[in-house]
PDB file of N, CA and C in Angstrom:
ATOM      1  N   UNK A   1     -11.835  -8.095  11.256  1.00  0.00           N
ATOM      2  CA  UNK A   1     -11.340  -7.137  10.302  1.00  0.00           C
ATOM      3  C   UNK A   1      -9.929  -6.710  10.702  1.00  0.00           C
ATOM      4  N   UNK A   2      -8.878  -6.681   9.637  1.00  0.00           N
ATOM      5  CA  UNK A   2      -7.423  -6.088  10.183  1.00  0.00           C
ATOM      6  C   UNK A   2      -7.937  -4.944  10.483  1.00  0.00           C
ATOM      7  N   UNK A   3      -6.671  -4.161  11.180  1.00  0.00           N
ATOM      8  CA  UNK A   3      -6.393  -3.086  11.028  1.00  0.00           C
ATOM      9  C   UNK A   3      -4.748  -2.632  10.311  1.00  0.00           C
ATOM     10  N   UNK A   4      -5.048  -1.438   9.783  1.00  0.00           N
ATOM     11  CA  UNK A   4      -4.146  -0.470   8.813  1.00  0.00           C
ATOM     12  C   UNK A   4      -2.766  -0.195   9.452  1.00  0.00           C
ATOM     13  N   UNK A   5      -1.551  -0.970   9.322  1.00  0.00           N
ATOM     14  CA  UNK A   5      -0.879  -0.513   9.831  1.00  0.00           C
ATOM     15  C   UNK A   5      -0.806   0.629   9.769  1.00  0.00           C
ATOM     16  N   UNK A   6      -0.675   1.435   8.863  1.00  0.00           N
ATOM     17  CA  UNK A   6      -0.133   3.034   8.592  1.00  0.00           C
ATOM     18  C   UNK A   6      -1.623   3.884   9.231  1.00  0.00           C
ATOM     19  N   UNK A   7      -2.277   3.808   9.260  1.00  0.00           N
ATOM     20  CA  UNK A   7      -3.356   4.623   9.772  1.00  0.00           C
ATOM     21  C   UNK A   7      -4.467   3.780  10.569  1.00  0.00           C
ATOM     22  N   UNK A   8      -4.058   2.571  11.027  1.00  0.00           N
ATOM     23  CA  UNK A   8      -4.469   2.126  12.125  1.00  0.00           C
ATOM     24  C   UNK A   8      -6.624   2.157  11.912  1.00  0.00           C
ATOM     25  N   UNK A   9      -6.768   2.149  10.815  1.00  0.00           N
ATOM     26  CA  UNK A   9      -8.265   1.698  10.453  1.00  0.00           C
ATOM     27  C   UNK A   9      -8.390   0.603  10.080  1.00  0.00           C
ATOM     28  N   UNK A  10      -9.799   0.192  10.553  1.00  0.00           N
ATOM     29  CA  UNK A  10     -10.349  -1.059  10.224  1.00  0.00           C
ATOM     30  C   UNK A  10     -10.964  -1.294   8.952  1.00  0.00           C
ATOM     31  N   UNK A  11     -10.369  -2.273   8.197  1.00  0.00           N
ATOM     32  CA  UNK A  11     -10.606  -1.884   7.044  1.00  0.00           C
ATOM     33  C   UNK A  11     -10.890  -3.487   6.058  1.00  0.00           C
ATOM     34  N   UNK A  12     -11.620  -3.687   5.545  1.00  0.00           N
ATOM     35  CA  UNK A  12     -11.875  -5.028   5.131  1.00  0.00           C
ATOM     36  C   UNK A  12     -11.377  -5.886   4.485  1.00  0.00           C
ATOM     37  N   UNK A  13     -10.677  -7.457   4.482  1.00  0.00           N
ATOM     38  CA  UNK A  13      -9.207  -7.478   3.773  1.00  0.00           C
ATOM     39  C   UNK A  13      -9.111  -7.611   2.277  1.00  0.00           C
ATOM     40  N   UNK A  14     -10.678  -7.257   1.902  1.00  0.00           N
ATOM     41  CA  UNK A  14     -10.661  -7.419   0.313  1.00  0.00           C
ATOM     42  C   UNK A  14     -10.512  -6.141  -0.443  1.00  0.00           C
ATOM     43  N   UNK A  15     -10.219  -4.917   0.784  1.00  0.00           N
ATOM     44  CA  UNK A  15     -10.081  -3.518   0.433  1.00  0.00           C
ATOM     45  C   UNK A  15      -8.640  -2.678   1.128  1.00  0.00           C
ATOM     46  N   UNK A  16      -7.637  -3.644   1.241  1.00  0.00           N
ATOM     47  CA  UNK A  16      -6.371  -3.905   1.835  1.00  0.00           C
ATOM     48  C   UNK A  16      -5.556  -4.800   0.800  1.00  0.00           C
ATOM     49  N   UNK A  17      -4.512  -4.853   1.808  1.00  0.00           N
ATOM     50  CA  UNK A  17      -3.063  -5.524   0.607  1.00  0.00           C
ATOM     51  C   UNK A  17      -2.344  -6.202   2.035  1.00  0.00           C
ATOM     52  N   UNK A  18      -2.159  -7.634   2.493  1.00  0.00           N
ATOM     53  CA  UNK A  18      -1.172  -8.063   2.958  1.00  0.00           C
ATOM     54  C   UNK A  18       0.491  -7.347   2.948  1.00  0.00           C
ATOM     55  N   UNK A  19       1.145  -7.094   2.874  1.00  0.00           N
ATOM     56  CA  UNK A  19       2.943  -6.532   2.534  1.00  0.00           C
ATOM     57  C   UNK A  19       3.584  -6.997   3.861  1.00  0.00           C
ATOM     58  N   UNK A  20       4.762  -7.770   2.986  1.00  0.00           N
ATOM     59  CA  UNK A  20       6.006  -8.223   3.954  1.00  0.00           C
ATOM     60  C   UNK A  20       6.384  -7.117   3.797  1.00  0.00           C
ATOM     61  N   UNK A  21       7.230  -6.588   4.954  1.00  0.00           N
ATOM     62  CA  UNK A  21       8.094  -5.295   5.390  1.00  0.00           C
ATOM     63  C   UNK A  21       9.387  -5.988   5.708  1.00  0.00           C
ATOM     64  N   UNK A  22       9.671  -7.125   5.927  1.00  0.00           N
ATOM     65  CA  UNK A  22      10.698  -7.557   6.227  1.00  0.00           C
ATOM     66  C   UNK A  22      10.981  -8.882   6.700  1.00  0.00           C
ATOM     67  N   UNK A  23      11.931  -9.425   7.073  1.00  0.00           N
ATOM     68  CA  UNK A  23      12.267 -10.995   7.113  1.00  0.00           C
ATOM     69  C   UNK A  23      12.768 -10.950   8.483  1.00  0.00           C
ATOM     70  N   UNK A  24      12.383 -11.962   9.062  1.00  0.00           N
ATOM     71  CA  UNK A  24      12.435 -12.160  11.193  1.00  0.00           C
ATOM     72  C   UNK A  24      13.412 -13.629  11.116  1.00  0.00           C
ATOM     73  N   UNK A  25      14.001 -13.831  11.651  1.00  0.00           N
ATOM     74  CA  UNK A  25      14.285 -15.130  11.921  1.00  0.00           C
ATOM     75  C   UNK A  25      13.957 -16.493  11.533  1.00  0.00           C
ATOM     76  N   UNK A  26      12.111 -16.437  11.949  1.00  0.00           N
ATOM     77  CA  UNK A  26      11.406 -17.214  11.843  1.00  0.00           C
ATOM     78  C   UNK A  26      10.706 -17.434  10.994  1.00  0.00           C
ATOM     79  N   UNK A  27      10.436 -16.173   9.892  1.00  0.00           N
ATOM     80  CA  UNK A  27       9.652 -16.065   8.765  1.00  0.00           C
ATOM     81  C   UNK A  27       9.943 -14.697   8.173  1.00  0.00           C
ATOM     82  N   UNK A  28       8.494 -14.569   7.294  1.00  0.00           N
ATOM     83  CA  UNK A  28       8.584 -12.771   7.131  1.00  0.00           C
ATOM     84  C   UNK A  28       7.749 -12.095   8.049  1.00  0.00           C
ATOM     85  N   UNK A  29       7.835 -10.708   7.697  1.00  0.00           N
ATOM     86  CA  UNK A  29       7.202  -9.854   9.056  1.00  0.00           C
ATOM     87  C   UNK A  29       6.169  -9.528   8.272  1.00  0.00           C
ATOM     88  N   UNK A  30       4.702  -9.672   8.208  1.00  0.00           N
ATOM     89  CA  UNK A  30       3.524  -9.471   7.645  1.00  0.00           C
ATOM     90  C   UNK A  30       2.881  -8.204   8.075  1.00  0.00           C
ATOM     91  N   UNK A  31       1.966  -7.051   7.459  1.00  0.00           N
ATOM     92  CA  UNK A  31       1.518  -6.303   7.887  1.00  0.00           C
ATOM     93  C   UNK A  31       0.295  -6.038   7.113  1.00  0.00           C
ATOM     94  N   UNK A  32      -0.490  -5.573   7.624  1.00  0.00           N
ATOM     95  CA  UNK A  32      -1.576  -5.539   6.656  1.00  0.00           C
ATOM     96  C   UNK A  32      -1.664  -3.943   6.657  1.00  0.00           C
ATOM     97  N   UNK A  33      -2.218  -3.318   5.127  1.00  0.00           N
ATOM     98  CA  UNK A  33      -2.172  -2.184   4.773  1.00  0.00           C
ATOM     99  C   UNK A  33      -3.752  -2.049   4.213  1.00  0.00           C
ATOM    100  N   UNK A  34      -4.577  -0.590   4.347  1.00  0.00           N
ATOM    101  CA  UNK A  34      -5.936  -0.147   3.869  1.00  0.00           C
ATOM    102  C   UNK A  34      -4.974   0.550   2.479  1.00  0.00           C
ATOM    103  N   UNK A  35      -6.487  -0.068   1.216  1.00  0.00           N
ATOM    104  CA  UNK A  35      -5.865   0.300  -0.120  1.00  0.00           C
ATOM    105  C   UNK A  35      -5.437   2.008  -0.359  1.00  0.00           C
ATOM    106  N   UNK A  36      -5.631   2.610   0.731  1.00  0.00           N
ATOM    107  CA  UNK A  36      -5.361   4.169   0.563  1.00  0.00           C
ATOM    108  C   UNK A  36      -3.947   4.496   0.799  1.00  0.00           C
ATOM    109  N   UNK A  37      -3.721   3.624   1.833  1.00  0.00           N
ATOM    110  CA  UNK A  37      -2.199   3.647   2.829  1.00  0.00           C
ATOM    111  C   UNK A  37      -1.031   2.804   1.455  1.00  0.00           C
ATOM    112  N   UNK A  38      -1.926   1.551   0.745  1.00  0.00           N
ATOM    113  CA  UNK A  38      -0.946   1.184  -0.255  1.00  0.00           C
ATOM    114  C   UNK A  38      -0.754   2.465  -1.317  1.00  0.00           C
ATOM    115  N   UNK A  39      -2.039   2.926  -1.936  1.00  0.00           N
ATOM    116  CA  UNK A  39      -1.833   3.716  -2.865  1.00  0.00           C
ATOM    117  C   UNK A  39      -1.054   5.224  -2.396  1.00  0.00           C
ATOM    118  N   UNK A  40      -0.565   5.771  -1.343  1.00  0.00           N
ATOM    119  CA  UNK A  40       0.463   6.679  -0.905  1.00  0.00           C
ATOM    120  C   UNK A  40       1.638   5.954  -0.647  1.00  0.00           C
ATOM    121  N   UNK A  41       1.691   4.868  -0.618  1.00  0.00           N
ATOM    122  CA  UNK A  41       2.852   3.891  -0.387  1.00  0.00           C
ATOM    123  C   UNK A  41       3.530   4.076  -1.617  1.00  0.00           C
ATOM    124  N   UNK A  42       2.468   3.913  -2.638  1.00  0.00           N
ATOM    125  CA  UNK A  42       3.003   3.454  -4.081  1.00  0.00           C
ATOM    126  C   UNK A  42       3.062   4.454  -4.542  1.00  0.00           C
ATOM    127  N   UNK A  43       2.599   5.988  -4.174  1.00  0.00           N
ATOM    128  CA  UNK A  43       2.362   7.261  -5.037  1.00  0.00           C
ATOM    129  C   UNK A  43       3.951   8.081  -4.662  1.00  0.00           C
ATOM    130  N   UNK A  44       4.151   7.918  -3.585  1.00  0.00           N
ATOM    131  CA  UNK A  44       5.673   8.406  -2.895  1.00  0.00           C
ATOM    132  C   UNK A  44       6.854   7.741  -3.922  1.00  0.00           C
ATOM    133  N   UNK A  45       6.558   6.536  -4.286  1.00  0.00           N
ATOM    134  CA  UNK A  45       7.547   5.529  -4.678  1.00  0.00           C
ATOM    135  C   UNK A  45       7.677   6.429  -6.264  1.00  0.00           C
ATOM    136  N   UNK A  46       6.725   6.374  -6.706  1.00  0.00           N
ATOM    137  CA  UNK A  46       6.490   6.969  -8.409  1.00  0.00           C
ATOM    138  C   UNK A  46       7.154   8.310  -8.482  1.00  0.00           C
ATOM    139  N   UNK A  47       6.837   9.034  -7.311  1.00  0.00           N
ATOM    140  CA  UNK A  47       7.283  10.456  -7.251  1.00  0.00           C
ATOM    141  C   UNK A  47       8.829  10.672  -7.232  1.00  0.00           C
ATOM    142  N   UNK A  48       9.464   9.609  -6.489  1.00  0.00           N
ATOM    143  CA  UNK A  48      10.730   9.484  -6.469  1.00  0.00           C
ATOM    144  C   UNK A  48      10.986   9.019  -7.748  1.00  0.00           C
ATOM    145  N   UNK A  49      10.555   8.142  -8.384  1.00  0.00           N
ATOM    146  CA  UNK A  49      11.315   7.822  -9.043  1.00  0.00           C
ATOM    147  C   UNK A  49      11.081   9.011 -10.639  1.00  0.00           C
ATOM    148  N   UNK A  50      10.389   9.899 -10.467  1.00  0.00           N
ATOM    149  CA  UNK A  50      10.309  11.399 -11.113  1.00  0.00           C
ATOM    150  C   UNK A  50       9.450  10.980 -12.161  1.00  0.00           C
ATOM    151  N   UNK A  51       7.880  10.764 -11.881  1.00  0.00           N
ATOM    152  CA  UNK A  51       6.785   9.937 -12.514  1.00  0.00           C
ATOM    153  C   UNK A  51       6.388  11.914 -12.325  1.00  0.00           C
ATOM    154  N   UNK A  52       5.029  12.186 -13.479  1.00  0.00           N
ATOM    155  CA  UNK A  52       4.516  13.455 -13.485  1.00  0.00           C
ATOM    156  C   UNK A  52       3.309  12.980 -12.612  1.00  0.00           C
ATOM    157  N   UNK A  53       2.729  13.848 -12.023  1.00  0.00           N
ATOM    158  CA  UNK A  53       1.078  13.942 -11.338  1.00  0.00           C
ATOM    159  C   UNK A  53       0.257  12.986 -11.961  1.00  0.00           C
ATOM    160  N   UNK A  54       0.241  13.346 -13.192  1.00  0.00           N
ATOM    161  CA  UNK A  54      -0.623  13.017 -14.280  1.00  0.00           C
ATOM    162  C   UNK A  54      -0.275  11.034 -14.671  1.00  0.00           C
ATOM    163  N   UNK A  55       0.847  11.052 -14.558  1.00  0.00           N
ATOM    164  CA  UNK A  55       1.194   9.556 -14.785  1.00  0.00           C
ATOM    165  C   UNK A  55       1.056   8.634 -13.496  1.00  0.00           C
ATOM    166  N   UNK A  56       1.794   9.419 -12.195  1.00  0.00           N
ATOM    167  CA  UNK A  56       1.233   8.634 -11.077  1.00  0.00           C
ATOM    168  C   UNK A  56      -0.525   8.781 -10.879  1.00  0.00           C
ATOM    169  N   UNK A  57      -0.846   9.316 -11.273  1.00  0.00           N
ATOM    170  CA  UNK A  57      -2.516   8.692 -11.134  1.00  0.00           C
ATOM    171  C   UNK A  57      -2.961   8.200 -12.031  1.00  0.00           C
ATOM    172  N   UNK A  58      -2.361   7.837 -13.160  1.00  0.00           N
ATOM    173  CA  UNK A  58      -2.898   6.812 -14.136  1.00  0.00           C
ATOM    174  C   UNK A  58      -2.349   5.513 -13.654  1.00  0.00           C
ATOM    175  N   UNK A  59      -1.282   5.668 -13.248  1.00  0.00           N
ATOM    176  CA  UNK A  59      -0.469   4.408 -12.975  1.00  0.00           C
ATOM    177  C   UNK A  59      -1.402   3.699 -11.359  1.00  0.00           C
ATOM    178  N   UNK A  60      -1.828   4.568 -10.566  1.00  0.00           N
ATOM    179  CA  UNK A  60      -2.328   4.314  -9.178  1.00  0.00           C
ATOM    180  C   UNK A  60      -4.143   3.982  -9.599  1.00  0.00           C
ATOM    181  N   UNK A  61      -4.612   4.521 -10.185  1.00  0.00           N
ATOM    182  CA  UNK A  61      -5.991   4.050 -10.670  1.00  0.00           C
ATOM    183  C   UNK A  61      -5.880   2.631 -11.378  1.00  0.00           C
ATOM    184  N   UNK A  62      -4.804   2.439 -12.117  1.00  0.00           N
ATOM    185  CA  UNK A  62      -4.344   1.112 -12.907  1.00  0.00           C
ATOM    186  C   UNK A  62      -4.395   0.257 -12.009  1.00  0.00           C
ATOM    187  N   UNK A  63      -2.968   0.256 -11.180  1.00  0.00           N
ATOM    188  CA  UNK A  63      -2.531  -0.947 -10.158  1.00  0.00           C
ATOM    189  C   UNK A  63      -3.904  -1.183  -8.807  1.00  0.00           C
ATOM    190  N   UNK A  64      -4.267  -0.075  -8.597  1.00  0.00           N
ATOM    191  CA  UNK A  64      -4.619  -0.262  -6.856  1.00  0.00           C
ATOM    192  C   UNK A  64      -6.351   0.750  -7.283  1.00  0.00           C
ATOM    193  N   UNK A  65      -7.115   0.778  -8.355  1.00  0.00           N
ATOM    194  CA  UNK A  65      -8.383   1.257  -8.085  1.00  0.00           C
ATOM    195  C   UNK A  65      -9.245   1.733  -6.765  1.00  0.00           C
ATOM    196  N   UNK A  66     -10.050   2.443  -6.673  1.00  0.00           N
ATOM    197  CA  UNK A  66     -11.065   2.791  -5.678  1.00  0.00           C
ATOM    198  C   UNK A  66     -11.919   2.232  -5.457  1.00  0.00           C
TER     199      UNK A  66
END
């Protein structure tokens, strides 16, 4: 079982998200994320970009479900 980069739980990879964070030399830099850690990943992102409460959780139940 990975574990969560962002909160470091073990978490099953069909209830996770692979994400490149970045590009190495040799390849990309792979990390594996728990779907909670994506969906604050993605809820921060919405907020910035000046999404209401109400739309980032329609939009986060849409993309990334429970």
């Amino acid at each position: 079982m990975p574990v969560c980069h962002d909160c470091q739980t073990n978490a099953e990879e069909a209830k996770g998200r692979w994400v490149i964070l970045g590009e190495k030399e040799d390849g990309f830099e792979w990390v594996f994320m728990c779907i909670q850690c994506v969906r604050d990943w993605r809820k921060r992102g919405l907020e910035r970009e000046g999404y209401s409460i109400l739309n980032v959780k329609e939009i986060l139940d849409k993309e990334y479900p429970l």
